[in-house]
Protein backbone atom coordinates (compact mmCIF):
# COMPACT_ATOMS: atom_id res chain seq x y z
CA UNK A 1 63.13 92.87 39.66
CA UNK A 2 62.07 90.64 37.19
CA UNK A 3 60.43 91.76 34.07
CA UNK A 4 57.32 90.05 31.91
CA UNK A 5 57.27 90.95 28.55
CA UNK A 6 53.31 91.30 27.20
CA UNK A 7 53.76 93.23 24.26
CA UNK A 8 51.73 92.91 21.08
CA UNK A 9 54.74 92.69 19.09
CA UNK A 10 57.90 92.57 18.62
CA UNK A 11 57.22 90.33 21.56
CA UNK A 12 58.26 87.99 23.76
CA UNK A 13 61.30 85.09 22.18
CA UNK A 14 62.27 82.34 24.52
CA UNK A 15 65.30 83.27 26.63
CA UNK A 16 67.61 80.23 24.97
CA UNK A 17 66.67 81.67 21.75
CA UNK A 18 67.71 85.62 22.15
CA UNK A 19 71.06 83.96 24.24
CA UNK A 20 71.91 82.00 21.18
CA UNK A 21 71.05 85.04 18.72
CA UNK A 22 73.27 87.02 21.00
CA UNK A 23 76.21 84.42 20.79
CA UNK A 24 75.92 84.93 16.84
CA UNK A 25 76.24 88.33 16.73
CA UNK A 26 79.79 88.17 18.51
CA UNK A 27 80.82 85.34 16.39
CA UNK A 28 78.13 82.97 13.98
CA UNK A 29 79.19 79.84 13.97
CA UNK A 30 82.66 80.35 14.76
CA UNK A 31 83.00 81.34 11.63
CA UNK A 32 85.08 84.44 13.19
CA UNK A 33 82.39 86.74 12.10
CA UNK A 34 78.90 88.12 13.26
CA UNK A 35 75.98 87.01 11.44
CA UNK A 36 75.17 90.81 10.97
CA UNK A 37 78.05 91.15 8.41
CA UNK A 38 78.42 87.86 6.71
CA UNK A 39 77.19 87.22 3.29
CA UNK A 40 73.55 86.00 2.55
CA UNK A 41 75.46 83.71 -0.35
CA UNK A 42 78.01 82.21 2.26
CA UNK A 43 77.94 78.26 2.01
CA UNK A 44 77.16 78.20 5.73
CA UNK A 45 74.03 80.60 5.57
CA UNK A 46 71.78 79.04 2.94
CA UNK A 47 71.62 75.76 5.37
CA UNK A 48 69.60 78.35 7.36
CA UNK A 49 67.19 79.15 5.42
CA UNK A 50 66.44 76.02 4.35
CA UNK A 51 66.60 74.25 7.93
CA UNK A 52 63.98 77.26 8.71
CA UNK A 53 61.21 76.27 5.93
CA UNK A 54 62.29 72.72 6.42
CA UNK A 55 61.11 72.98 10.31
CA UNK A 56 57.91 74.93 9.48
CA UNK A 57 56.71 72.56 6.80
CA UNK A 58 57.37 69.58 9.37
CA UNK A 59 56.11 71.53 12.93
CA UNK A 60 53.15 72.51 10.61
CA UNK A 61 52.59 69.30 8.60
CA UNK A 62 52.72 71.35 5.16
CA UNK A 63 51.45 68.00 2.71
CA UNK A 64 53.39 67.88 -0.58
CA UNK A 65 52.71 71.12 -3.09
CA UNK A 66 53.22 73.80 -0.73
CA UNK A 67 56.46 76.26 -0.69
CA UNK A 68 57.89 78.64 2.40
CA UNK A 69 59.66 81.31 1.47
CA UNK A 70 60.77 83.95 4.04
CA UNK A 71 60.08 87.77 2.45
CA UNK A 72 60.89 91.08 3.86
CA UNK A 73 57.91 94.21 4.18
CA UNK A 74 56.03 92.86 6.61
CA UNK A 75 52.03 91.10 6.69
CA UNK A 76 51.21 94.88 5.24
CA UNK A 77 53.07 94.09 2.25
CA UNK A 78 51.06 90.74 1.91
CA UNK A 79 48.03 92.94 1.67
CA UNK A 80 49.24 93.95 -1.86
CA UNK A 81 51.06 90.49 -2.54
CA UNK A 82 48.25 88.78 -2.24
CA UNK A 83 45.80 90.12 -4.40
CA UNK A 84 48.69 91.20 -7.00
CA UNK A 85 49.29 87.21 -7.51
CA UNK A 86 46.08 85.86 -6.52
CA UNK A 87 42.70 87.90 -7.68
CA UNK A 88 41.84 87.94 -11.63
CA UNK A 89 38.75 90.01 -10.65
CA UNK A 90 37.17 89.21 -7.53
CA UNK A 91 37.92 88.84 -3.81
CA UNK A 92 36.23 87.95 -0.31
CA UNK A 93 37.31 88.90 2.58
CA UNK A 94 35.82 88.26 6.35
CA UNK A 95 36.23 91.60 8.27
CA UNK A 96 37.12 91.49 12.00
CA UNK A 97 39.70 94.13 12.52
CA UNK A 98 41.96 96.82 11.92
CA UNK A 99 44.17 94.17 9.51
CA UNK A 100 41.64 92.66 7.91
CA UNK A 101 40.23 95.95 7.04
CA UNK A 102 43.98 97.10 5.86
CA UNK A 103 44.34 93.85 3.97
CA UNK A 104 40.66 94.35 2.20
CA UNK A 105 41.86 98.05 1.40
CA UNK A 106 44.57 96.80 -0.64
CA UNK A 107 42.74 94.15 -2.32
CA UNK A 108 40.17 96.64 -3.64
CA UNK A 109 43.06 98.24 -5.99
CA UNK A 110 42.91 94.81 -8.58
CA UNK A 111 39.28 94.72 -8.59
CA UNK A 112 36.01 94.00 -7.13
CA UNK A 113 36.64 93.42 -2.99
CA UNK A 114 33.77 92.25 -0.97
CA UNK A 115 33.24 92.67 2.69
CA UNK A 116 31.78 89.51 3.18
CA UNK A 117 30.76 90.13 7.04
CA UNK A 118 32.09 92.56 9.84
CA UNK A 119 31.84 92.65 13.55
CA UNK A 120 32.75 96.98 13.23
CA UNK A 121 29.72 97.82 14.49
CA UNK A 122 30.55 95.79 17.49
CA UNK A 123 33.84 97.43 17.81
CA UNK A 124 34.95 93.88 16.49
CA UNK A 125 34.22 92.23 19.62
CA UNK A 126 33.01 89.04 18.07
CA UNK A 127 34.11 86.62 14.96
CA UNK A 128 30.94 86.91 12.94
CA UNK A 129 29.74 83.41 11.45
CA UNK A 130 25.92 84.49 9.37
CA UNK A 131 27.92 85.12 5.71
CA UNK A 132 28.00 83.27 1.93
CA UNK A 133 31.41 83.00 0.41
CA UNK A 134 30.92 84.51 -3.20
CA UNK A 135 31.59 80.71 -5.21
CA UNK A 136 32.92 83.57 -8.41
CA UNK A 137 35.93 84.95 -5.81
CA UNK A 138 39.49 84.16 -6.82
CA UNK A 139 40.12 83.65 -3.04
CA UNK A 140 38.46 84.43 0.38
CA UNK A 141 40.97 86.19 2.70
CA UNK A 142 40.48 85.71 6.44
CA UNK A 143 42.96 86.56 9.35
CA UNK A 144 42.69 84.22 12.11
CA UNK A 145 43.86 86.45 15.81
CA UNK A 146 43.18 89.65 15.89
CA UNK A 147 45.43 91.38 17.93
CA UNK A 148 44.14 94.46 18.99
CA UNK A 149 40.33 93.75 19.53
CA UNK A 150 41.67 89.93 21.36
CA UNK A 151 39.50 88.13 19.35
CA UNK A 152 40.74 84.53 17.26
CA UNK A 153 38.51 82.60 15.07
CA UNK A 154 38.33 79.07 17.13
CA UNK A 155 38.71 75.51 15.63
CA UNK A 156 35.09 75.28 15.59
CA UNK A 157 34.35 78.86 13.38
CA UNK A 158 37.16 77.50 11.40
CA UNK A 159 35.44 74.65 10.52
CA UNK A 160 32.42 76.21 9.34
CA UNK A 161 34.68 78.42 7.08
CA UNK A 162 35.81 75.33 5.49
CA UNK A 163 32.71 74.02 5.05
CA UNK A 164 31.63 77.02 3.57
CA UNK A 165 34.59 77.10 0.57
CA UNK A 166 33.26 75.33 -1.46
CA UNK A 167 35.76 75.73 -4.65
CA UNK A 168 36.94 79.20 -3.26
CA UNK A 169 40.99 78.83 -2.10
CA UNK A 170 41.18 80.10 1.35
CA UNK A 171 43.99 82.95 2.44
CA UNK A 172 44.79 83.72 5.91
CA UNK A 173 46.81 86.28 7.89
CA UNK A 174 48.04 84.26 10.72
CA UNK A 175 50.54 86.70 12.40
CA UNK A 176 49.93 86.58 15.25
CA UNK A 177 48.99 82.61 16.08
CA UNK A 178 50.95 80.60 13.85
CA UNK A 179 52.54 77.85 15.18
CA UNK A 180 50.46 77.95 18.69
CA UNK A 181 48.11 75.32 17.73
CA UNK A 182 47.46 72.72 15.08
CA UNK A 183 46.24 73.48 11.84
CA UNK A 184 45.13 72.32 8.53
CA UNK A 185 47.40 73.48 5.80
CA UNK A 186 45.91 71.86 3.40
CA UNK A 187 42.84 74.07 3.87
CA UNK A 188 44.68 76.91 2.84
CA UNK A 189 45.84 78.19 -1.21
CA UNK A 190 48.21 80.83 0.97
CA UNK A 191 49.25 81.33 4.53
CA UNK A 192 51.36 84.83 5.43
CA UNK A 193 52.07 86.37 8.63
CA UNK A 194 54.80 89.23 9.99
CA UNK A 195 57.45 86.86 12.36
CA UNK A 196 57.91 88.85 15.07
CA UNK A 197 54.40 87.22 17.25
CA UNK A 198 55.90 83.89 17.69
CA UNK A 199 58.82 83.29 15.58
CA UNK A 200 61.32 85.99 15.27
CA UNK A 201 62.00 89.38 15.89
CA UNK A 202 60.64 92.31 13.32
CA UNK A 203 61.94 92.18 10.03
CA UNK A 204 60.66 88.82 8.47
CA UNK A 205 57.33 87.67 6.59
CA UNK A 206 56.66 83.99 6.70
CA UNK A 207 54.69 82.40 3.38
CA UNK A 208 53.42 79.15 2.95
CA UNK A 209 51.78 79.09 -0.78
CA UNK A 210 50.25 76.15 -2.60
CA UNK A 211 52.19 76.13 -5.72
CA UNK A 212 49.02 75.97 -7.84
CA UNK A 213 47.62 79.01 -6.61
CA UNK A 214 50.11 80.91 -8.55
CA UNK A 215 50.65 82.21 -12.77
CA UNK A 216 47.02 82.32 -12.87
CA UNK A 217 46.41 86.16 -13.65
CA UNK A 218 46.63 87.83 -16.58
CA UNK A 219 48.65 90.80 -15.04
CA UNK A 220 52.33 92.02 -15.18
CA UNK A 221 53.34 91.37 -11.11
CA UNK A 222 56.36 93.53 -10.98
CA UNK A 223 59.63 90.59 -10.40
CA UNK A 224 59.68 91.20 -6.58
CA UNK A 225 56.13 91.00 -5.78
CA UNK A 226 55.87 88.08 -7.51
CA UNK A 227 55.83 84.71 -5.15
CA UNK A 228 57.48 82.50 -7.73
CA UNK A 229 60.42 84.59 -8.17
CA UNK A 230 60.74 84.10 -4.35
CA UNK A 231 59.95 80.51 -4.98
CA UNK A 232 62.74 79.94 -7.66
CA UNK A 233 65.58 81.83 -5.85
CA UNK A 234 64.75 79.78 -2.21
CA UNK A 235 64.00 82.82 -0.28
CA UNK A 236 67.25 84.26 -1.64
CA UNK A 237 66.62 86.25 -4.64
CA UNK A 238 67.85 89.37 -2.75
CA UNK A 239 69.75 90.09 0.47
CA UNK A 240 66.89 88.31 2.67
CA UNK A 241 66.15 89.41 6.39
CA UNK A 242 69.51 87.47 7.38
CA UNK A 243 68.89 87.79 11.29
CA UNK A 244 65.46 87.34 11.86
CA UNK A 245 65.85 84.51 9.61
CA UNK A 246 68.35 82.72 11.80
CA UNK A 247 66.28 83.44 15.02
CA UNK A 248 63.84 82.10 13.19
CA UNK A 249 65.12 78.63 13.02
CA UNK A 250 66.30 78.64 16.52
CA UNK A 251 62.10 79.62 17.60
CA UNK A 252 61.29 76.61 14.87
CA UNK A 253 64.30 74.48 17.04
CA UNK A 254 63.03 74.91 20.35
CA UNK A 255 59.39 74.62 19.64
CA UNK A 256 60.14 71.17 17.99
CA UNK A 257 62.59 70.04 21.25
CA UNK A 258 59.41 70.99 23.48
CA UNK A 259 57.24 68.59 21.70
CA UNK A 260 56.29 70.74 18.90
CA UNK A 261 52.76 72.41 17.84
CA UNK A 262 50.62 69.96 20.04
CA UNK A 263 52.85 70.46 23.17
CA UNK A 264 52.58 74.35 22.84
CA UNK A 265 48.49 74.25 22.81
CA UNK A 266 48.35 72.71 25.23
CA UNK A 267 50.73 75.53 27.28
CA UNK A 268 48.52 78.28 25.83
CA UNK A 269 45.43 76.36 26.81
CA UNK A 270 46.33 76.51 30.23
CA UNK A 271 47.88 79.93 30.12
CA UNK A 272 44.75 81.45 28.83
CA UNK A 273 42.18 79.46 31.15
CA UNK A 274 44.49 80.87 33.91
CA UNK A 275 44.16 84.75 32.64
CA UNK A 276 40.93 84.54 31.56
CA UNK A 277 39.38 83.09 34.59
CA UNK A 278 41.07 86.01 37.18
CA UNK A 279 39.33 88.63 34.87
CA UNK A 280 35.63 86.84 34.95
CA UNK A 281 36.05 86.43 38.67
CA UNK A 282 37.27 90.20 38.92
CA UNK A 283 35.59 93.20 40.94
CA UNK A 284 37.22 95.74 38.81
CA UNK A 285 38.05 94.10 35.24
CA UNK A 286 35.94 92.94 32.66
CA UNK A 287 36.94 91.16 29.09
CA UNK A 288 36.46 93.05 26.31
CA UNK A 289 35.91 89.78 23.84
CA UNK A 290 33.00 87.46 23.19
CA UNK A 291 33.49 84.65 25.36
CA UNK A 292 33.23 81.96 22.35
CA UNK A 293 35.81 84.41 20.75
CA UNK A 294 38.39 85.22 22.82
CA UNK A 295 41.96 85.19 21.54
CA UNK A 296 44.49 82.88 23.75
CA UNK A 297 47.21 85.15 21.96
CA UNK A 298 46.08 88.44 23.18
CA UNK A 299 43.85 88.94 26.51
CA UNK A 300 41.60 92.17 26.56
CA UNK A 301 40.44 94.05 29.32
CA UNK A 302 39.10 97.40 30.95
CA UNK A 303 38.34 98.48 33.98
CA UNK A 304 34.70 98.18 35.07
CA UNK A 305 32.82 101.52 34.57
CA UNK A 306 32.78 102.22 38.24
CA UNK A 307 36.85 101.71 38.39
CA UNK A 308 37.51 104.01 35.02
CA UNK A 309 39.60 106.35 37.19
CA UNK A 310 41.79 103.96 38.80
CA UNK A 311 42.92 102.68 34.78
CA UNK A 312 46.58 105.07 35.25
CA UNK A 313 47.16 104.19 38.75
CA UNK A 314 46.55 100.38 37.81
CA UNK A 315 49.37 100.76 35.07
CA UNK A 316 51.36 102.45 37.12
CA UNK A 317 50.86 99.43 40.02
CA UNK A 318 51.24 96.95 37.24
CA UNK A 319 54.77 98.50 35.93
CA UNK A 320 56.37 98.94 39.63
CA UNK A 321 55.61 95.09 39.40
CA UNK A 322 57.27 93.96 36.34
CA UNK A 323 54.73 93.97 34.10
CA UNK A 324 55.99 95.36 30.52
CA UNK A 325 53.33 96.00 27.62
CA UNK A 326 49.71 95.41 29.21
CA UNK A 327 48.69 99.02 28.29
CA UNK A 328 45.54 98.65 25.58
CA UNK A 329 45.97 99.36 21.68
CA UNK A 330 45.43 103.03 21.56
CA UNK A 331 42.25 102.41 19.44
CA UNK A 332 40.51 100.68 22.21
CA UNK A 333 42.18 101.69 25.24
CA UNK A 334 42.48 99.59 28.47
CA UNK A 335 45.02 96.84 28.67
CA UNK A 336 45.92 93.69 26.94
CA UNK A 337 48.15 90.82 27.77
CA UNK A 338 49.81 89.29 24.62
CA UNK A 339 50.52 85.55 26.20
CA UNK A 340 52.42 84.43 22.62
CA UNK A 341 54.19 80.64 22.71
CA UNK A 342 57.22 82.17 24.54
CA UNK A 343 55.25 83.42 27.47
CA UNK A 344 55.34 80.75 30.28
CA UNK A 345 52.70 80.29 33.00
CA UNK A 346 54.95 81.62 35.31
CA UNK A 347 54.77 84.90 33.75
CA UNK A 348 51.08 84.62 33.21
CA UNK A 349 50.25 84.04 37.29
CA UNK A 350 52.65 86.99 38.24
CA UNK A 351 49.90 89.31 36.07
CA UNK A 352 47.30 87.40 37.76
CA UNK A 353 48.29 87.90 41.08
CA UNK A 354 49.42 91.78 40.12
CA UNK A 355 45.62 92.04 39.12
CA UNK A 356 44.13 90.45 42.29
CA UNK A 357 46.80 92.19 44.82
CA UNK A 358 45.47 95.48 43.14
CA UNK A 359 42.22 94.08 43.63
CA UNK A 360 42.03 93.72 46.96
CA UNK A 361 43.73 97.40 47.73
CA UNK A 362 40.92 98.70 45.62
């Protein structure tokens, strides 16, 4: 039986991908050895690295300025990073979920950290819009898909964010939709995000920083917290994440041979639509989200009130039918489909059709 992988994350990679990682842990290269034992500072490792940034700064359009560096810890170790290198005294952030909250938690240790907006009271089932952006912040700190609540702040809310700048730099947590639609970078001071959504499996932390942002506190930043250091040594000023780096590159590879950014919109677009629609036209499910605010990386949904009991048997239906993951956040409950870039539409119609067969035996 075939499988579909929905999880949150570590998620879904595109089959060629985890065949060629595969082929690299026997022999990388045919260099004779895996890529789990050679050495970070082997000539025929650093091309890796720097084909990886290369690719995101292209896939991306990153303008002139801007650095990648690949860091290990995690988008929780951002939460510190970022205020560590970024906030003199003051920081805004836009609350919409269990990260952002974690990210504004850190932030309040170097200083004053205001809560701009929050959907909480709505167990975050909207992207709130009816905020200021303090003009005296260092930064405002936003993160764009939230995973566990399925909502995503849309081209349109992101527009009014930028509008709403003014001289503030903007951050963003984008873990869990970079690279699955076009965006302006050069709207952004600071871009972070854990890898293992879209790119890579768990271990690395993508950063895209505008160089300017940085050596403007007045703090000691302890030498591996600090971006620059990162900066200077190219990703490489320790032992780096060496696999998920080189998976990495092969995600960046085969999102550029597909046609790139653009091309994989569109395919989430359609995936979505597809998902979306069989829930609104459902006797039994319901989406959890704000329509104007659903996520097209992470589809929420529970079971009608009237259907509560039938929410184990449904799992059990949906697992006897390949479906891997769909069970909710355990904050929220009920089930969620995480339809990342690697997900095709195949996979996306064989939960559909799981959901209606159900359905109808219901």
């Amino acid at each position: 039986m075939k499988k579909y992988n929905f999880n949150a994350g570590p998620s879904i990679l595109p089959q060629e991908v985890i065949k060629q990682t595969a082929e690299a842990v026997i022999d990388f290269q045919g260099e004779g050895l895996s890529i789990l034992e050679i050495s970070h500072r082997a000539k025929y490792f650093q091309p890796v690295v720097d084909e990886a940034a290369a690719l995101m700064k292209e896939l991306l359009e990153v303008p002139e300025g801007y650095s990648v560096i690949f860091l290990g810890g995690g988008a929780s170790l951002q939460f510190c990073m970022v205020p560590f290198n970024l906030m003199e005294k003051k920081s805004a952030y836009l609350n919409t979920g269990v990260w952002a909250k974690k990210a504004l938690k850190e932030a309040k240790g170097f200083g004053e950290a205001v809560e701009v907006a929050s959907s909480a009271d709505a167990n975050f089932t909207f992207i709130p819009t009816d905020y200021e952006i303090p003009q005296d912040a260092d930064y405002f700190h936003i993160t764009t898909n939230n995973t566990i609540y399925g909502t995503e702040l849309s081209d349109s809310k992101l527009a009014d964010i930028y509008s709403k700048l003014g001289r503030v730099p903007l951050v963003a947590d984008m873990s869990s939709d970079i690279l699955s639609r076009p965006i302006d970078v050069s709207k952004y001071g600071l871009i972070y995000g854990g890898a293992q959504k879209n790119l890579a499996p768990a271990g690395v932390t993508f950063v895209i920083v505008k160089n300017d942002m940085l050596g403007h506190v007045s703090r000691y930043i302890p030498t591996m917290l600090n971006y620059q250091t990162h900066i200077d040594g190219g990703s490489m000023f320790n032992t780096p994440p060496v696999l998920p780096i080189y998976t990495a590159m092969l995600t960046l590879r085969w999102l550029k041979a597909n046609g790139g950014v653009k091309w994989v919109e569109s395919r989430n677009k359609a995936k979505a639509e597809l998902l979306y629609d069989a829930i609104d036209h459902s006797k039994i499910f319901v989406g959890t989200a704000r329509a104007e605010d659903r996520s097209r990386m992470n589809v929420c949904f529970v079971l009608k009130p009237e259907y509560q009991d039938l929410q184990d048997d449904f799992m059990k239906f949906a697992t006897e039918r390949g479906m891997v993951g769909v069970k909710g956040h355990r904050s929220v409950g009920g089930f969620r489909a995480s339809i990342y870039n690697a997900m095709d539409l195949e996979g996306v119609q064989a939960l559909v059709d799981c959901m209606k067969d159900y359905e109808r035996k219901n």
